[in-house]
N, C-alpha and C. Protein backbone atom coordinates (compact mmCIF):
# COMPACT_ATOMS: atom_id res chain seq x y z
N UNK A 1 17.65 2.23 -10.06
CA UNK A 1 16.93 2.30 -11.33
C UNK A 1 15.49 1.83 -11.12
N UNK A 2 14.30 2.45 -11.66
CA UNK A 2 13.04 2.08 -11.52
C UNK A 2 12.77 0.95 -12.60
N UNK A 3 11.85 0.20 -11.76
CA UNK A 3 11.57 -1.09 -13.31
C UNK A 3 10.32 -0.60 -13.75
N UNK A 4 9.66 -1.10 -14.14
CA UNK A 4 8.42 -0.61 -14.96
C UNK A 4 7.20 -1.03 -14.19
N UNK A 5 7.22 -1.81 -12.69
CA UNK A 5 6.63 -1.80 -11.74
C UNK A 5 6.52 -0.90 -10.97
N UNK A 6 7.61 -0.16 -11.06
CA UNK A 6 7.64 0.88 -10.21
C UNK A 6 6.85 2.24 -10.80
N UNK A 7 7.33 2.36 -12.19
CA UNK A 7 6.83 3.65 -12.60
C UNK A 7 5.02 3.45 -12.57
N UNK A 8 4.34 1.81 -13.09
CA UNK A 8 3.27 1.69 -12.94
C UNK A 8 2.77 2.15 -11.53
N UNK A 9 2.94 1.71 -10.77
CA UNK A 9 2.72 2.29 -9.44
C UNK A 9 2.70 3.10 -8.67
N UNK A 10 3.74 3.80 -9.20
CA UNK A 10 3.91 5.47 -8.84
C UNK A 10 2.71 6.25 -9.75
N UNK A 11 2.29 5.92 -10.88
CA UNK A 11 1.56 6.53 -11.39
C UNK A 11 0.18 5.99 -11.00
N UNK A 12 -0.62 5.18 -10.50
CA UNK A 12 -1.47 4.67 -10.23
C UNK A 12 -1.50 5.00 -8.47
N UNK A 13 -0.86 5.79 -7.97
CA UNK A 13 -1.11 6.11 -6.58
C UNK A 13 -1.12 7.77 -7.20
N UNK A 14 -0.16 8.19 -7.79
CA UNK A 14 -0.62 9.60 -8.65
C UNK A 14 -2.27 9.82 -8.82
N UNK A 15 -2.66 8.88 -9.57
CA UNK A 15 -4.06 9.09 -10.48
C UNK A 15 -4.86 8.85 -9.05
N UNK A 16 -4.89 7.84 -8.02
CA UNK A 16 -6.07 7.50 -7.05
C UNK A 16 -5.87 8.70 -6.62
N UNK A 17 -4.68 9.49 -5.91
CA UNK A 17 -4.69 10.59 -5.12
C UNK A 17 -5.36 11.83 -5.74
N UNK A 18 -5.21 12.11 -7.22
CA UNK A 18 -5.68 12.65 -7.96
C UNK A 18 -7.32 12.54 -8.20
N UNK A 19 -8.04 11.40 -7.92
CA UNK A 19 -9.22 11.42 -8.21
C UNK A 19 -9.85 11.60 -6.67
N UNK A 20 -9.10 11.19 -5.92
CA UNK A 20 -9.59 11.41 -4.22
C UNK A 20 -9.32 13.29 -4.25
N UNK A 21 -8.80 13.80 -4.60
CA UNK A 21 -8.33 15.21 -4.06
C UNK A 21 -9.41 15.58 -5.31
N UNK A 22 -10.07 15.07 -5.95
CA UNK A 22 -11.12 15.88 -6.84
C UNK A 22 -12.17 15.78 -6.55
N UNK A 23 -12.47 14.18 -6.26
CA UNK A 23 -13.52 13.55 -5.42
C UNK A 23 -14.02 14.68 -4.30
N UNK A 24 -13.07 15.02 -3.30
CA UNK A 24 -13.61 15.95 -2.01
C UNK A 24 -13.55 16.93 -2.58
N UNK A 25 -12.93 17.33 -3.51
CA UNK A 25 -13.48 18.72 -3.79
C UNK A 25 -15.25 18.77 -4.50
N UNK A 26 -15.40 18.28 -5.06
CA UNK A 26 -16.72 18.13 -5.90
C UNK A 26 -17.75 17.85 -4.36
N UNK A 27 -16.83 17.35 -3.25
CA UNK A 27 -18.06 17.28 -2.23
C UNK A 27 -18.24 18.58 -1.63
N UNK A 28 -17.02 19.17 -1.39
CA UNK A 28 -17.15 20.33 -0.43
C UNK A 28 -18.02 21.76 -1.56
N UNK A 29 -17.77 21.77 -2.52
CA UNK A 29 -18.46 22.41 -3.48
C UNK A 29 -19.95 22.13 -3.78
N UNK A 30 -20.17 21.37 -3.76
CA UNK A 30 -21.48 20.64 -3.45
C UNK A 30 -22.34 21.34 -2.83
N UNK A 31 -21.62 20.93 -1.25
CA UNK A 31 -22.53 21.16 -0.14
C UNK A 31 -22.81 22.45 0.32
N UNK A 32 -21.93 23.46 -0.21
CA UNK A 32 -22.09 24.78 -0.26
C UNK A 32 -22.61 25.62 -1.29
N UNK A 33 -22.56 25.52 -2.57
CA UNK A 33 -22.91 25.87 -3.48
C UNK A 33 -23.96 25.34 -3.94
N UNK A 34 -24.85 24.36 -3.77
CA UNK A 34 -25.67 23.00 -4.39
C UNK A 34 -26.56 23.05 -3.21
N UNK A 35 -28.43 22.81 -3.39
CA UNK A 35 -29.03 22.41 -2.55
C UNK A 35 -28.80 20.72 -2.84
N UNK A 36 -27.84 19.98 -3.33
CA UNK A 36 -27.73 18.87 -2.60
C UNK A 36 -26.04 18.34 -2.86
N UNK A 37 -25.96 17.62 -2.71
CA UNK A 37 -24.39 17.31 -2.48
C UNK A 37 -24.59 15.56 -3.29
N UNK A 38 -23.84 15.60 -3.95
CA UNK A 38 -23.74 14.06 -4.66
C UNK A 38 -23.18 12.78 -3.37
N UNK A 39 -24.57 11.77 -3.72
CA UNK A 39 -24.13 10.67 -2.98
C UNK A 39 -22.98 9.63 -2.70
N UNK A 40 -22.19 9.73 -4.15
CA UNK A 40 -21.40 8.84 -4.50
C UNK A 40 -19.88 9.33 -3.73
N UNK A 41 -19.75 10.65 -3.61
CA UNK A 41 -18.43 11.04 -3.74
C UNK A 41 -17.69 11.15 -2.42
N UNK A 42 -18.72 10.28 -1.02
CA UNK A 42 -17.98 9.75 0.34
C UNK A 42 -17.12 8.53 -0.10
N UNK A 43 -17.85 7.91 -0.59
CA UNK A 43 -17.53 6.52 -0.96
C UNK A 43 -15.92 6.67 -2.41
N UNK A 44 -16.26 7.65 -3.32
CA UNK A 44 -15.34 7.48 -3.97
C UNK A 44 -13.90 7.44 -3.87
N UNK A 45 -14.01 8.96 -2.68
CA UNK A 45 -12.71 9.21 -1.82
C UNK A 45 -12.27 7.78 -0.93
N UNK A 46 -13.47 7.14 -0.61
CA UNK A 46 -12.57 6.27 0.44
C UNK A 46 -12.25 5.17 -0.66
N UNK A 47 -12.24 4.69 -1.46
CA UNK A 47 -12.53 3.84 -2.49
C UNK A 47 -10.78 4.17 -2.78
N UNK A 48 -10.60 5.60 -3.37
CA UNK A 48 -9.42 6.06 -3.53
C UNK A 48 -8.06 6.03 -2.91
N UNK A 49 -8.58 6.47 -1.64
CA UNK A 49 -7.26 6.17 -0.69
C UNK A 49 -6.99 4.63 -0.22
N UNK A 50 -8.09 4.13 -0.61
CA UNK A 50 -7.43 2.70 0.33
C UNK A 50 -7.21 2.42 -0.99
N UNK A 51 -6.99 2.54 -2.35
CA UNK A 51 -5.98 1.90 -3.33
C UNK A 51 -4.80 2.67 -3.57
N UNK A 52 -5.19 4.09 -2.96
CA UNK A 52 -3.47 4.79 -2.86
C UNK A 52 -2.84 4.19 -1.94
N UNK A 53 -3.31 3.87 -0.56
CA UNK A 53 -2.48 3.13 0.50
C UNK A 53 -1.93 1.75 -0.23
N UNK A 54 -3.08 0.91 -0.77
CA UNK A 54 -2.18 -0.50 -0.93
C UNK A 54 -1.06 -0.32 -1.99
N UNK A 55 -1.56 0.38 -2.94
CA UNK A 55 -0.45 0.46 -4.14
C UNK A 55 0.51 1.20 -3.60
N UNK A 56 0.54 2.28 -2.87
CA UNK A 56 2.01 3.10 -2.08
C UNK A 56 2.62 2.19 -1.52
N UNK A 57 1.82 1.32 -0.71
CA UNK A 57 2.81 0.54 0.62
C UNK A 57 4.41 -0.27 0.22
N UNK A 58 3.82 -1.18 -0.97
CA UNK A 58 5.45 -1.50 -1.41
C UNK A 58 5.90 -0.60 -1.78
N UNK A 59 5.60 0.59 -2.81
CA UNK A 59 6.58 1.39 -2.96
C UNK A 59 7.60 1.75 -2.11
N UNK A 60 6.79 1.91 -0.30
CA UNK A 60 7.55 2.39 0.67
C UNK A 60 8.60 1.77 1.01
N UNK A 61 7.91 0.14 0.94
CA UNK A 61 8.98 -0.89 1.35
C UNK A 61 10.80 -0.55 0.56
N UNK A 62 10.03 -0.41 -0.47
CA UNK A 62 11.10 -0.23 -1.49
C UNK A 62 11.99 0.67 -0.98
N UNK A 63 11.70 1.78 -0.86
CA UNK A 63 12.45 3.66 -0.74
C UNK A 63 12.65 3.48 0.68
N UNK A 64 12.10 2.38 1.56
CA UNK A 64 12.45 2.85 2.81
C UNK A 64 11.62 3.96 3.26
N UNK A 65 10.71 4.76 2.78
CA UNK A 65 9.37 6.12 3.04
C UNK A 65 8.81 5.47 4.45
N UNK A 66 8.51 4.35 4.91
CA UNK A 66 7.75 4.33 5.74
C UNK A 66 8.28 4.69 7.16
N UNK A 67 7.17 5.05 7.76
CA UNK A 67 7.64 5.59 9.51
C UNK A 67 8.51 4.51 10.49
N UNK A 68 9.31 5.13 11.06
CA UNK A 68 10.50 3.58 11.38
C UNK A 68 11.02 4.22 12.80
N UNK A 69 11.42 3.89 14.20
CA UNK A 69 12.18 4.60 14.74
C UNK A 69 13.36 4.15 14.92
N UNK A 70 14.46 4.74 14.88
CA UNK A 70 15.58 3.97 14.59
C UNK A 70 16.44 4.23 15.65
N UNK A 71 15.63 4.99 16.33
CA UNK A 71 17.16 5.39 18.16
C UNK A 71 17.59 4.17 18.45
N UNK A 72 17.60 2.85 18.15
CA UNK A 72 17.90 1.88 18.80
C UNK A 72 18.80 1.08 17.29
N UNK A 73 18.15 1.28 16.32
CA UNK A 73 18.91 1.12 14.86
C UNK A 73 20.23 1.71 14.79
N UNK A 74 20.74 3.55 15.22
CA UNK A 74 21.50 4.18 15.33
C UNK A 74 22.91 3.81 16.46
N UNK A 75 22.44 3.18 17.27
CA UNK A 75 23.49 2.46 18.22
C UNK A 75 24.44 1.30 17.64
N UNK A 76 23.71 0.73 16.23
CA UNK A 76 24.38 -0.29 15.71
C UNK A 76 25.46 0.02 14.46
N UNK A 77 26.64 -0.46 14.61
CA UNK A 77 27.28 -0.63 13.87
C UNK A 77 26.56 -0.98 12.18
N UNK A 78 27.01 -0.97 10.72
CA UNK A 78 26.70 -0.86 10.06
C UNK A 78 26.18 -2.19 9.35
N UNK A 79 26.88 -3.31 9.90
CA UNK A 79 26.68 -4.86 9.88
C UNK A 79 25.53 -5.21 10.24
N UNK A 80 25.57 -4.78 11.79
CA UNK A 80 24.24 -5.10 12.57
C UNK A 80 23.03 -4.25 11.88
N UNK A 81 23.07 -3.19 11.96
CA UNK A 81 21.98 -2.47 11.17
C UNK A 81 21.43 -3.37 9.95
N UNK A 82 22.69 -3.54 9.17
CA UNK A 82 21.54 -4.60 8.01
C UNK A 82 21.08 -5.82 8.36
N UNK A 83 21.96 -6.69 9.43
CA UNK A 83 21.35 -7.82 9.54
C UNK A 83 19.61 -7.65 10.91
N UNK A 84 19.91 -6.24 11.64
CA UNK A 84 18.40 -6.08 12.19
C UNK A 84 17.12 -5.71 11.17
N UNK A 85 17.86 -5.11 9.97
CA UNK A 85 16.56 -4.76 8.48
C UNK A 85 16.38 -5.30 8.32
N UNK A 86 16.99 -6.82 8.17
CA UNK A 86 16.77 -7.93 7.18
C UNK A 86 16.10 -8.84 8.22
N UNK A 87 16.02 -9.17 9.54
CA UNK A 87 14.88 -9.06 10.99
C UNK A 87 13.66 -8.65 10.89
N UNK A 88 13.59 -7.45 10.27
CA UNK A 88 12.29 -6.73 10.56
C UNK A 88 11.44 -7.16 9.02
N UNK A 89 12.38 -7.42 8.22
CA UNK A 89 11.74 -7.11 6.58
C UNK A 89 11.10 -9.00 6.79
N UNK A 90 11.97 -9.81 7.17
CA UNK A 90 11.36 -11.44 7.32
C UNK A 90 10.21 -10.75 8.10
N UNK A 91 10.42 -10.32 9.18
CA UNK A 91 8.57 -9.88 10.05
C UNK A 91 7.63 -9.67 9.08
N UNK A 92 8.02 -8.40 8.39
CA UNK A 92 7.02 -7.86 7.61
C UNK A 92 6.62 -9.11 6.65
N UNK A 93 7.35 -9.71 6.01
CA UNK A 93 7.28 -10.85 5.43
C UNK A 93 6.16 -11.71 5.38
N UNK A 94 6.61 -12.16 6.90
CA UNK A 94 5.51 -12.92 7.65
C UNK A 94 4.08 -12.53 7.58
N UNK A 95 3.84 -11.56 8.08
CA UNK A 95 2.98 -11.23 8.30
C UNK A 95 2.41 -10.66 7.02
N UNK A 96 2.91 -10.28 5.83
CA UNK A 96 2.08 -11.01 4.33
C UNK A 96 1.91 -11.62 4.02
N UNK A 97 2.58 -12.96 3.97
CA UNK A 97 2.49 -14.09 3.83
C UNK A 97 0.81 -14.33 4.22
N UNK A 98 0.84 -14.04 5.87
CA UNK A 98 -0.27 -14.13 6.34
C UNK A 98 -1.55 -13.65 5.80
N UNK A 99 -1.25 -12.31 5.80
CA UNK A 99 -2.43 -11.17 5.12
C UNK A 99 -2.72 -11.53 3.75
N UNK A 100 -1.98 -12.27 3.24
CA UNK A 100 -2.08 -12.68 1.40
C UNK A 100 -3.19 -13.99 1.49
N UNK A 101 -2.58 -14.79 2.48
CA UNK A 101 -3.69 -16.14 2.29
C UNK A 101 -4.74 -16.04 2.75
N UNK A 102 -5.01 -15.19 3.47
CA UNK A 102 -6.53 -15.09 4.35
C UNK A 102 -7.16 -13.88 3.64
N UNK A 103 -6.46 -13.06 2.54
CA UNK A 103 -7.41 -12.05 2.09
C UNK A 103 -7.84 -12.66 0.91
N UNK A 104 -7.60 -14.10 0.05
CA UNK A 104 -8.11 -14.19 -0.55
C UNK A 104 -9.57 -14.92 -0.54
N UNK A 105 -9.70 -15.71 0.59
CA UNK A 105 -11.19 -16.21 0.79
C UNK A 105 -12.30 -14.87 1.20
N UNK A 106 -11.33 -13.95 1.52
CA UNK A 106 -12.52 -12.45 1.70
C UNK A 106 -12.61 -12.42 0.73
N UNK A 107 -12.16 -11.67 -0.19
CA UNK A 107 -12.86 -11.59 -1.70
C UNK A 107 -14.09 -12.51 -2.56
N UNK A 108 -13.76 -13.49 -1.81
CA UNK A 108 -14.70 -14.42 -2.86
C UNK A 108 -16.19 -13.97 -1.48
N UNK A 109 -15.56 -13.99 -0.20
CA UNK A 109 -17.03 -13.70 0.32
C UNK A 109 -17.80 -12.32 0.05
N UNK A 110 -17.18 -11.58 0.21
CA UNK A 110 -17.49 -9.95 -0.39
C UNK A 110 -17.75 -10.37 -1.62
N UNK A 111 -17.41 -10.99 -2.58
CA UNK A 111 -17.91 -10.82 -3.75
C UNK A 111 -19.13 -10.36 -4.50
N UNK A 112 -20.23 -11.28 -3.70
CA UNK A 112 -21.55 -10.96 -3.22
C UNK A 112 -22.00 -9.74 -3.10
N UNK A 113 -21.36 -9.22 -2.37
CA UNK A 113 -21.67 -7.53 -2.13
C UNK A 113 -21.26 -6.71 -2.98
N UNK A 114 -22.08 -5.68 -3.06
CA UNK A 114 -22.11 -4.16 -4.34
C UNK A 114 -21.47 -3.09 -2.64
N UNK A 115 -21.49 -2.11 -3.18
CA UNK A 115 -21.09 -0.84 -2.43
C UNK A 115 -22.21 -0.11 -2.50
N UNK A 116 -22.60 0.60 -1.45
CA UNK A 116 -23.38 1.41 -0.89
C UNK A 116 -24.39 2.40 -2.41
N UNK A 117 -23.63 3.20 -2.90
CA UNK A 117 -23.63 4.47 -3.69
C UNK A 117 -23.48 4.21 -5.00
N UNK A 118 -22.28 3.28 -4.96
CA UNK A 118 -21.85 3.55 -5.93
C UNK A 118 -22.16 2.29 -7.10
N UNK A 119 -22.58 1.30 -6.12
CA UNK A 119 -22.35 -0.38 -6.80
C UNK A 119 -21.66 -0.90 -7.69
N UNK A 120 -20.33 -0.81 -7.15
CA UNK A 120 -18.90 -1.10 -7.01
C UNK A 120 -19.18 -2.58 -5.88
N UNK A 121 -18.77 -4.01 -7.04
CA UNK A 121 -18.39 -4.91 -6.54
C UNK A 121 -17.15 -4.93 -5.34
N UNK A 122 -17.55 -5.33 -4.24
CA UNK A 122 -16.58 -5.10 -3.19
C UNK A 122 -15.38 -6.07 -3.26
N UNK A 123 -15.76 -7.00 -4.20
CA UNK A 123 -14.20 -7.79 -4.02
C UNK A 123 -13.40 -6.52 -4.75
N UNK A 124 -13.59 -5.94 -5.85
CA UNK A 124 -12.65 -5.01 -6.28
C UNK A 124 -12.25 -4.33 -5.41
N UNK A 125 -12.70 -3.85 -4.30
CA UNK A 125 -12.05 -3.00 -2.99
C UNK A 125 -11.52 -3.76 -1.86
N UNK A 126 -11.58 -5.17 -1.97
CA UNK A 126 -11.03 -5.74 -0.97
C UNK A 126 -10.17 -6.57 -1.51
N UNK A 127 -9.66 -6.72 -3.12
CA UNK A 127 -8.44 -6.81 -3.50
C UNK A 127 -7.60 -6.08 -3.41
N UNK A 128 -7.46 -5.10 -3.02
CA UNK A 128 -6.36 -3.96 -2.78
C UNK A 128 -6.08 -4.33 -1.14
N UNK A 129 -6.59 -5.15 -0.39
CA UNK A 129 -5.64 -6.25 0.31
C UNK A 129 -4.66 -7.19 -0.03
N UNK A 130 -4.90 -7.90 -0.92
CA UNK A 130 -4.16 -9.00 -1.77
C UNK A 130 -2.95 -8.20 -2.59
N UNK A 131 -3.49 -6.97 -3.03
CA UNK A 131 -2.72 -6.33 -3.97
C UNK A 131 -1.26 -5.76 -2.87
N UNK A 132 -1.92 -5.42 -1.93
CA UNK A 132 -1.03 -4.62 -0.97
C UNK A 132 -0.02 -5.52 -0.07
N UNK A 133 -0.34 -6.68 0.10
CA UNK A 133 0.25 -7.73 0.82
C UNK A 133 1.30 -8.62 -0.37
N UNK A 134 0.74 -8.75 -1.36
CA UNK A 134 1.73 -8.83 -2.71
C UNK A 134 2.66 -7.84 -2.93
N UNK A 135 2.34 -7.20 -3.06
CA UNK A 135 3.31 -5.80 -3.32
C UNK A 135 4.58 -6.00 -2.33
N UNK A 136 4.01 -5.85 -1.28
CA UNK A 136 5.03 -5.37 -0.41
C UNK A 136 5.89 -6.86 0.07
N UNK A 137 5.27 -7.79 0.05
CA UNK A 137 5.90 -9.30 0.02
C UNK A 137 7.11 -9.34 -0.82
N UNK A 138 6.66 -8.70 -2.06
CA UNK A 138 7.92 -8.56 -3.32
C UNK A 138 8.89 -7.77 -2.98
N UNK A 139 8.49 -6.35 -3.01
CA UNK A 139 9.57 -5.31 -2.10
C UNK A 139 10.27 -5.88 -1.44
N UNK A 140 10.09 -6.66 -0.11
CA UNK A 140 10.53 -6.87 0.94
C UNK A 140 11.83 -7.85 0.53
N UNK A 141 11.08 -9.01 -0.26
CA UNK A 141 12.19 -9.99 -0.37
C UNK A 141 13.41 -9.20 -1.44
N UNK A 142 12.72 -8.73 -2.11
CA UNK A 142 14.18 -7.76 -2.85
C UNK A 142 15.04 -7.00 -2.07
N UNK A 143 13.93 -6.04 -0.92
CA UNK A 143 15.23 -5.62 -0.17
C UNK A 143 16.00 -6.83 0.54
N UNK A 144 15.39 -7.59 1.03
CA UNK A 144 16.28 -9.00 1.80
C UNK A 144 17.47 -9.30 1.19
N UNK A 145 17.58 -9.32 -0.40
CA UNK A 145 18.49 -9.65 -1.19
C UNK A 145 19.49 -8.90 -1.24
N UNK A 146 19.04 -7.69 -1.32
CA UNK A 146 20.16 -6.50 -1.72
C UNK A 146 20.84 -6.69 0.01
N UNK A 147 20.23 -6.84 0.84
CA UNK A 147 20.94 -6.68 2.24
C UNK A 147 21.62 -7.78 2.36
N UNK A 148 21.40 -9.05 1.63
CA UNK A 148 22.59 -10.24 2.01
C UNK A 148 23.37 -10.02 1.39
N UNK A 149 23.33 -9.26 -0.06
CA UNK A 149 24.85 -9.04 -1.01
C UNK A 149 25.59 -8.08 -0.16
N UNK A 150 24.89 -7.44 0.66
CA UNK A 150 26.13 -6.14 1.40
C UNK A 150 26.11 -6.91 2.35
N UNK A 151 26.19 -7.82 3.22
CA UNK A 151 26.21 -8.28 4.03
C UNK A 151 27.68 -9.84 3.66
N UNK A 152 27.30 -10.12 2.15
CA UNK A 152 28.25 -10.91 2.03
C UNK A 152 29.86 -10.65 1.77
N UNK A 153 28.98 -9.67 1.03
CA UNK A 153 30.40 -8.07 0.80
C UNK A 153 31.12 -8.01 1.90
N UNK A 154 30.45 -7.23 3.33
CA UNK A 154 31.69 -7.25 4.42
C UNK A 154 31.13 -5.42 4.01
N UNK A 155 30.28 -5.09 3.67
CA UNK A 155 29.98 -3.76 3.48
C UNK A 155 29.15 -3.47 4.93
């Protein structure tokens, strides 16, 4: 069942992808049709995808979407398999944990800074670190959970 985090999010990687896939179009139209091409719309696209990436990433956590190789996952019995997910998901863990506390003193230093084109305060683009390391911190420990109830199960 989706919670209402989820549908927010799914729709807010909808809309960035949506304004990035309009964004390059308005460039490539531009530069062919237009003796000049608008300044803003390098920057908007990248602006775009790196808040489709952070806001997707837990989603992935969630659905499991992300790239994984599992030839070595597939050798394991069904036990082991969850208790090696629930291995990898503490990693990932970790290493938000990490990415969460150290992206917030960037923000306050970027703060300072505008963006190129567009002057777009850069902490707003370098919170979609914080955002993305949150996200997926949450994901993660939920999947952790759901894998100790099947795990306590005997599933």
């Amino acid at each position: 069942m989706k919670s209402n985090l989820d549908i927010i999010l799914e729709w807010a990687v909808t809309i960035s992808f949506m304004m990035m896939i309009i964004t390059v179009m308005i460039q490539v139209v531009a530069r062919y049709a237009l003796p000049w091409s608008p300044h803003w719309t390098e920057e908007m696209a990248r602006f775009c995808f790196i808040y489709m990436v952070s806001l997707g990433a837990g989603l992935a956590v969630k659905d499991r979407s992300y790239i994984n190789v599992s030839i070595f996952l597939d050798w394991l019995d069904s036990k082991s398999r969850l208790w090696m997910d629930t291995m990898i998901l503490l990693a990932i863990i970790l290493l938000m944990l990490f990415m969460f506390v150290f992206s917030i003193p960037l923000i306050e230093i970027v703060s300072l800074q505008n963006s190129a084109s567009m002057k777009i305060n850069m902490a707003v683009i370098y919170f979609s670190m914080s955002a993305m390391s949150f996200l997926v911190l949450f994901y993660s420990i939920l999947a952790i959970r759901s894998n100790l109830k099947k795990i306590l199960r005997g599933s």
